[in-house]
PDB file of N, CA and C in Angstrom:
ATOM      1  N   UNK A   1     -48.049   6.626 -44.082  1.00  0.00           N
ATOM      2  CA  UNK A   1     -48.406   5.966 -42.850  1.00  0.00           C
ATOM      3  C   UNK A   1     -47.529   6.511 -41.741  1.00  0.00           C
ATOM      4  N   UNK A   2     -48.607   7.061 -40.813  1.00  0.00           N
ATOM      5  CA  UNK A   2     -47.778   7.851 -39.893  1.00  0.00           C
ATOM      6  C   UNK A   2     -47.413   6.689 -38.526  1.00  0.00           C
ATOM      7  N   UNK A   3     -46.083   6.342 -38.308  1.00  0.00           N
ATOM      8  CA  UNK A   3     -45.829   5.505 -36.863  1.00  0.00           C
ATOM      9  C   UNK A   3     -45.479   6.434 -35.724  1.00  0.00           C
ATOM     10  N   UNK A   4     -45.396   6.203 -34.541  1.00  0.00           N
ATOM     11  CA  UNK A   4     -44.782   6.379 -33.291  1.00  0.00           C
ATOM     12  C   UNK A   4     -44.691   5.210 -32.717  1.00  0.00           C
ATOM     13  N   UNK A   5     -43.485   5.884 -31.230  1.00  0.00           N
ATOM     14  CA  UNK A   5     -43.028   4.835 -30.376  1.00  0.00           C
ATOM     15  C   UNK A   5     -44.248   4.881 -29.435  1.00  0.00           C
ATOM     16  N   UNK A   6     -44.046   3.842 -29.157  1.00  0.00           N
ATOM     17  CA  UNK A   6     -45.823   4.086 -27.842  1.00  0.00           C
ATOM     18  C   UNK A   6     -44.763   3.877 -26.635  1.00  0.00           C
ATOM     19  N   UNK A   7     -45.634   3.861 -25.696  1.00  0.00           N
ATOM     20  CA  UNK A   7     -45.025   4.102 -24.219  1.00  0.00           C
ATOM     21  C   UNK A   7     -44.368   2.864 -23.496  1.00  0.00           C
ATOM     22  N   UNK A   8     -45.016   1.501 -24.589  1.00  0.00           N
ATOM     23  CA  UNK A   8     -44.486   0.363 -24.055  1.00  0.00           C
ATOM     24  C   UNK A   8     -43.662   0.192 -24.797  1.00  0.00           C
ATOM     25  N   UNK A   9     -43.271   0.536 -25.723  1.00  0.00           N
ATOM     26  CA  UNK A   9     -41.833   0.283 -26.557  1.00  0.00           C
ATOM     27  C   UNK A   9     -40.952   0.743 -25.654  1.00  0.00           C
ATOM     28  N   UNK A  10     -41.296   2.331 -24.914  1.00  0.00           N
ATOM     29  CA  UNK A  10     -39.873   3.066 -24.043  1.00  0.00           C
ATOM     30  C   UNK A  10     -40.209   2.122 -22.389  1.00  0.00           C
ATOM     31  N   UNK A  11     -40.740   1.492 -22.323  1.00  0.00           N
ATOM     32  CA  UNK A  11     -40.635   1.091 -21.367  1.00  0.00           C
ATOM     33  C   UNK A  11     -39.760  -0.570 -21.375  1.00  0.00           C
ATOM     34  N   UNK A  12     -39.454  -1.352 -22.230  1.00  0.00           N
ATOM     35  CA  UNK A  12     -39.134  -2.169 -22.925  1.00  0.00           C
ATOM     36  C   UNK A  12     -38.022  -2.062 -22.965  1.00  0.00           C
ATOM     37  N   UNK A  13     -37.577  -0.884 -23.536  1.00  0.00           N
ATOM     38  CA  UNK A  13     -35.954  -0.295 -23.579  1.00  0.00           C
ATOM     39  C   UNK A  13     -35.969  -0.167 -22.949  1.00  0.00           C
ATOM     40  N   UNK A  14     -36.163   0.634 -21.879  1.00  0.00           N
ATOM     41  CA  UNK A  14     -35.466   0.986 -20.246  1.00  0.00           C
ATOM     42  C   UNK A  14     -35.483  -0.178 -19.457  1.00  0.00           C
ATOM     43  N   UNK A  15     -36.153  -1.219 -19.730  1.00  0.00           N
ATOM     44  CA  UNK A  15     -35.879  -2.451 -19.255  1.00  0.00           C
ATOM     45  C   UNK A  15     -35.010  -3.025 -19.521  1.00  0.00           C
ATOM     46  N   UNK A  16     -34.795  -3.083 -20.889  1.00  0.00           N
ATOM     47  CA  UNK A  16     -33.569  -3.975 -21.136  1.00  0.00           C
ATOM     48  C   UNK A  16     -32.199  -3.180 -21.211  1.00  0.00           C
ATOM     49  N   UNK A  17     -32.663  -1.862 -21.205  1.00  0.00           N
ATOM     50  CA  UNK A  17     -30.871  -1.172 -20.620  1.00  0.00           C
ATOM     51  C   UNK A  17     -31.048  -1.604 -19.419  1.00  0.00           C
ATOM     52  N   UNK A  18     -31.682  -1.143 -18.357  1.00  0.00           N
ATOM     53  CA  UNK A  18     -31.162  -1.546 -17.014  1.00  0.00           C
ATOM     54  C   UNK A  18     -30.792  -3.479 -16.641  1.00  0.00           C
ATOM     55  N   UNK A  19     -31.554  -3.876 -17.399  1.00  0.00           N
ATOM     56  CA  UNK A  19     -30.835  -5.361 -17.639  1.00  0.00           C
ATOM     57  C   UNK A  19     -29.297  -5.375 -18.190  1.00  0.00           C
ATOM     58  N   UNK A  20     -29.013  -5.107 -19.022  1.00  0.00           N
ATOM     59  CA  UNK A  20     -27.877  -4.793 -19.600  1.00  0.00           C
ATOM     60  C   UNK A  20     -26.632  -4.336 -18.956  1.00  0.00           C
ATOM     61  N   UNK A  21     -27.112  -3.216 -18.645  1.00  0.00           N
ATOM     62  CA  UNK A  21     -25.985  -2.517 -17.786  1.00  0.00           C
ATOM     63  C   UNK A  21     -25.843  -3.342 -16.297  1.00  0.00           C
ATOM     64  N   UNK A  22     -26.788  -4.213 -15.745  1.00  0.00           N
ATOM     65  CA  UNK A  22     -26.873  -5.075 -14.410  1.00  0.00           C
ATOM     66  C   UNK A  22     -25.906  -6.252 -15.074  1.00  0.00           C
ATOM     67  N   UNK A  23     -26.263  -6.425 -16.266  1.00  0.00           N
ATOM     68  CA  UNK A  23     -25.464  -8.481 -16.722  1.00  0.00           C
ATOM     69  C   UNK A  23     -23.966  -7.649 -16.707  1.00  0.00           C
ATOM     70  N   UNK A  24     -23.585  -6.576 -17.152  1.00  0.00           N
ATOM     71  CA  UNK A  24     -22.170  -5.651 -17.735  1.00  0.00           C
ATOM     72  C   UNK A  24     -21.519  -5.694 -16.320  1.00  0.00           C
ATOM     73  N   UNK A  25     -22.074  -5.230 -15.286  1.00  0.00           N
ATOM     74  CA  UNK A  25     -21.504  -5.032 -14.372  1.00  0.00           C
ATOM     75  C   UNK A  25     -20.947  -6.263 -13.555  1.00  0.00           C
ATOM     76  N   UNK A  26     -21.795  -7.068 -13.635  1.00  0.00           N
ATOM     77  CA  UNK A  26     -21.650  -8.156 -12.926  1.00  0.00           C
ATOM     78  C   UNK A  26     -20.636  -8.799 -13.026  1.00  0.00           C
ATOM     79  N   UNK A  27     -20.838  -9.011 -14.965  1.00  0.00           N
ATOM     80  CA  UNK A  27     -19.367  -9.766 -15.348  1.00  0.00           C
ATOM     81  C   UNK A  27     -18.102  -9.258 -14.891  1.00  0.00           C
ATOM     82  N   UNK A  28     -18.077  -7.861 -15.335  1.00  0.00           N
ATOM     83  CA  UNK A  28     -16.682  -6.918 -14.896  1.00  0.00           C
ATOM     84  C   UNK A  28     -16.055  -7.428 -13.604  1.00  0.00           C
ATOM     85  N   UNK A  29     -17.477  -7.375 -12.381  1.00  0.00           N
ATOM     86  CA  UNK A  29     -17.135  -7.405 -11.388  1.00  0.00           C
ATOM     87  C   UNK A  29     -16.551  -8.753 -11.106  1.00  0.00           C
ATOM     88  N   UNK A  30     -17.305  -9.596 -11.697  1.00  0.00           N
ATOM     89  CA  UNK A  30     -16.966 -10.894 -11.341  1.00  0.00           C
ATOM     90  C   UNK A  30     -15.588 -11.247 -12.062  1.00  0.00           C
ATOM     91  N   UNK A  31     -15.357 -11.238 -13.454  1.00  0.00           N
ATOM     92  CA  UNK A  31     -14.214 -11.016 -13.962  1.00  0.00           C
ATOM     93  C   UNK A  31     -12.631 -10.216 -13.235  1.00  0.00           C
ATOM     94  N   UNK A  32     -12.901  -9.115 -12.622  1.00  0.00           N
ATOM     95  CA  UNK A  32     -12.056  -8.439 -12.311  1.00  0.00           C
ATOM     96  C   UNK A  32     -12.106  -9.447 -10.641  1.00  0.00           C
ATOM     97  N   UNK A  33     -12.681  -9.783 -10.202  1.00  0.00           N
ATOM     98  CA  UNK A  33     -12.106 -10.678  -8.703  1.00  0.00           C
ATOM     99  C   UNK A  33     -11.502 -11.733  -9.254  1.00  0.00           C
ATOM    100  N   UNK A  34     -11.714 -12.605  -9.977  1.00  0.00           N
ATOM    101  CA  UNK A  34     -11.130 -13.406 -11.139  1.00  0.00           C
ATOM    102  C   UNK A  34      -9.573 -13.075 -11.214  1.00  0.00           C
ATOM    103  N   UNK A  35      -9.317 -12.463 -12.003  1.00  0.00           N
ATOM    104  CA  UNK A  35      -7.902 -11.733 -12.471  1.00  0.00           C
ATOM    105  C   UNK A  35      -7.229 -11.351 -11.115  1.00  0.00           C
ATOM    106  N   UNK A  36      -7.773 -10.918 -10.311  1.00  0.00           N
ATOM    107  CA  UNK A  36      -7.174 -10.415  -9.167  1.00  0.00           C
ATOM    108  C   UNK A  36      -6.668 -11.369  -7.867  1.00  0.00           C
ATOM    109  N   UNK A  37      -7.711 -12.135  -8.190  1.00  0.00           N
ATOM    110  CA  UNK A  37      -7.431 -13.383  -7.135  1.00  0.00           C
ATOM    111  C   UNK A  37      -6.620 -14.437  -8.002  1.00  0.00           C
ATOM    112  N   UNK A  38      -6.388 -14.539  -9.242  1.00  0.00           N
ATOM    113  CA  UNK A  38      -5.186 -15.339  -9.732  1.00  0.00           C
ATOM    114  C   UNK A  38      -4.196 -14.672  -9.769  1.00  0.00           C
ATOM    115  N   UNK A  39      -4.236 -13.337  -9.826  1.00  0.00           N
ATOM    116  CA  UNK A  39      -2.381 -12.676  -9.759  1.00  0.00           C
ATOM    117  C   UNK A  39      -2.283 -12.488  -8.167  1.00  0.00           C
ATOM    118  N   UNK A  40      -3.299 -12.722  -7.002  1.00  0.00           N
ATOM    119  CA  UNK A  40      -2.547 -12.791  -5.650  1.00  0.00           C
ATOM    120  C   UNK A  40      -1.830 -14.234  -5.402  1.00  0.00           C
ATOM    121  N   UNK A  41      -2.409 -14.586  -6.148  1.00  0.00           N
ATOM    122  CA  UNK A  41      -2.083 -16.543  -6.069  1.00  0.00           C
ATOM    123  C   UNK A  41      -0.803 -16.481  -6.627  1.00  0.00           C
ATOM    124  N   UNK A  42      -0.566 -16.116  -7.794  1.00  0.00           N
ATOM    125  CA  UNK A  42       1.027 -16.218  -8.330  1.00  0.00           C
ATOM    126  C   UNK A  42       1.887 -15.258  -7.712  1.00  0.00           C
ATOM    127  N   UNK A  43       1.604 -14.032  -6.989  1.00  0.00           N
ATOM    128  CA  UNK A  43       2.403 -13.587  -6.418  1.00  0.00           C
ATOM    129  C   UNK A  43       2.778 -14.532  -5.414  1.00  0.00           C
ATOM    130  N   UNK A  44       2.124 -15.558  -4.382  1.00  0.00           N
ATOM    131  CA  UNK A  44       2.510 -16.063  -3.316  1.00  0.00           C
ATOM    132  C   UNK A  44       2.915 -17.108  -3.759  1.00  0.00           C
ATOM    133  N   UNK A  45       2.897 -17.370  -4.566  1.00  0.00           N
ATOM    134  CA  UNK A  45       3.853 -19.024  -5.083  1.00  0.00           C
ATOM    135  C   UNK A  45       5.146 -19.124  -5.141  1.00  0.00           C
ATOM    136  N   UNK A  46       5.383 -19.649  -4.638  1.00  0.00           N
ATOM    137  CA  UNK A  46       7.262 -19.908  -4.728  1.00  0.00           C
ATOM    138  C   UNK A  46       7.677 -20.087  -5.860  1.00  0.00           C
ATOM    139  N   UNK A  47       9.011 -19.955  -6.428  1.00  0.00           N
ATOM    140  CA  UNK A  47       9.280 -20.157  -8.006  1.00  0.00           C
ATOM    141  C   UNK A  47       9.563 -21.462  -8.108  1.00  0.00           C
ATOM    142  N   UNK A  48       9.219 -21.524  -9.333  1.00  0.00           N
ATOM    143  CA  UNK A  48       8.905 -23.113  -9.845  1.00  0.00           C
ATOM    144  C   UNK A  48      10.774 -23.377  -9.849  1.00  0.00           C
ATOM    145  N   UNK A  49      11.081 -24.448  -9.241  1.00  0.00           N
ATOM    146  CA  UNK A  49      12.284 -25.298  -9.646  1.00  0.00           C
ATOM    147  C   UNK A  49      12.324 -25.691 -11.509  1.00  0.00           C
ATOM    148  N   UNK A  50      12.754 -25.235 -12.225  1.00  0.00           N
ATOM    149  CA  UNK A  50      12.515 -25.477 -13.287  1.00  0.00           C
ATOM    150  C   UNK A  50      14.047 -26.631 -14.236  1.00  0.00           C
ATOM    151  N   UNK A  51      14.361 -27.107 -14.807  1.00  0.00           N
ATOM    152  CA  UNK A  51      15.492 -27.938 -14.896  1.00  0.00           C
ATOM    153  C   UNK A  51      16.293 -26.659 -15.339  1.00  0.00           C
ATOM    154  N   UNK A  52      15.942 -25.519 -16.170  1.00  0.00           N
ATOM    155  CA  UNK A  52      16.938 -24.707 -16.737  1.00  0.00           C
ATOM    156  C   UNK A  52      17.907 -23.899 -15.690  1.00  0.00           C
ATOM    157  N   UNK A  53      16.220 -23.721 -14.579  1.00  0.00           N
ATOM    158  CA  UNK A  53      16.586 -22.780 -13.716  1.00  0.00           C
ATOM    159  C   UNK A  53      17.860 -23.150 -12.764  1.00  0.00           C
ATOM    160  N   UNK A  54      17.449 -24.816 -12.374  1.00  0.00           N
ATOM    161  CA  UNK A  54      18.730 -25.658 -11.659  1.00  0.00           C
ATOM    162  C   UNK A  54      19.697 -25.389 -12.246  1.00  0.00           C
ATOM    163  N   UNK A  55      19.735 -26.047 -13.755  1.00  0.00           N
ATOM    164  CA  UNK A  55      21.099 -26.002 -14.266  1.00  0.00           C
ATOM    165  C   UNK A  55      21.495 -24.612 -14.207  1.00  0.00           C
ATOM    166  N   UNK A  56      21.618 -23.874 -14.301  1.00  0.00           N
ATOM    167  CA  UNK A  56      22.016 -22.067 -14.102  1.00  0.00           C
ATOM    168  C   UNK A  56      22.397 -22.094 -12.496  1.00  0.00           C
ATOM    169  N   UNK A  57      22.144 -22.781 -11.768  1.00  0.00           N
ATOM    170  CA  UNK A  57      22.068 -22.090  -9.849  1.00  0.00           C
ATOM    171  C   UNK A  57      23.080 -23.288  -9.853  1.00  0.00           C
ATOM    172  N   UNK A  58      23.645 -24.161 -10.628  1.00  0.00           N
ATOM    173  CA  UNK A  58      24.820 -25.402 -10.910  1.00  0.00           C
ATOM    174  C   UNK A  58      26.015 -24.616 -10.886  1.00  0.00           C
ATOM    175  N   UNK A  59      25.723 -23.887 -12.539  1.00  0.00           N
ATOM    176  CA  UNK A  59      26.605 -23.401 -13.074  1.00  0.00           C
ATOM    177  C   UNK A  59      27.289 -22.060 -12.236  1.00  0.00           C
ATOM    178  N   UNK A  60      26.338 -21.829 -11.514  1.00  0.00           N
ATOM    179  CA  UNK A  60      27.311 -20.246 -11.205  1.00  0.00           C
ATOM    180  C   UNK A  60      26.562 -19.014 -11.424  1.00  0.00           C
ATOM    181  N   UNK A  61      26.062 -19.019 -12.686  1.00  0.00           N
ATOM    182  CA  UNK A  61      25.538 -17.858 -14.091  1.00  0.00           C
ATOM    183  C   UNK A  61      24.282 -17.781 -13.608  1.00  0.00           C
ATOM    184  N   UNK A  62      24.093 -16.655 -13.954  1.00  0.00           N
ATOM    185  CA  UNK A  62      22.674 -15.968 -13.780  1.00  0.00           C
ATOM    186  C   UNK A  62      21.699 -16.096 -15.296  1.00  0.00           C
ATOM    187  N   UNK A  63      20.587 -16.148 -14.878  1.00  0.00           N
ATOM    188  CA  UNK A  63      19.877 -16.885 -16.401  1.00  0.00           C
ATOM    189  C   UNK A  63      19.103 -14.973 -16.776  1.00  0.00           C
ATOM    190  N   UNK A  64      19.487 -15.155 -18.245  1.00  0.00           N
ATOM    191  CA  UNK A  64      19.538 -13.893 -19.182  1.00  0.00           C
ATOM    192  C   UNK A  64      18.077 -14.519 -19.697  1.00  0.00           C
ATOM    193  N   UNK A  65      17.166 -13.525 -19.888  1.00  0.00           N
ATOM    194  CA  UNK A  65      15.920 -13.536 -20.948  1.00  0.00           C
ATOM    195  C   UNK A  65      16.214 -13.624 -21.966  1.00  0.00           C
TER     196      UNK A  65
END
């Protein structure tokens, strides 16, 4: 039994790649403003008062990782 692709099968696929590659992009795009607009946000935040951090700016000493 001999098959082929008929013309609406390749048309089907080229539909749903160009769907595909449209949902791919989108996310990226949307994703990557995402990520980007939360690390401009923490860059502009002041540092958190933290109790460790106080106690260290008490003491004198500089706080070691």
């Amino acid at each position: 039994m001999d098959t082929s692709l008929t013309p609406e099968f390749w048309e089907r696929s080229a539909v749903l790649l160009v769907a595909a590659t449209a949902v791919t992009f989108v996310l990226t795009a949307t994703l990557d403003a995402l990520t980007l607009r939360r690390l401009r946000r923490r860059a502009h935040r002041p540092l958190a008062h933290t109790r460790h951090a106080v106690e260290s700016a008490d003491r004198g000493t500089s706080v070691h990782c």
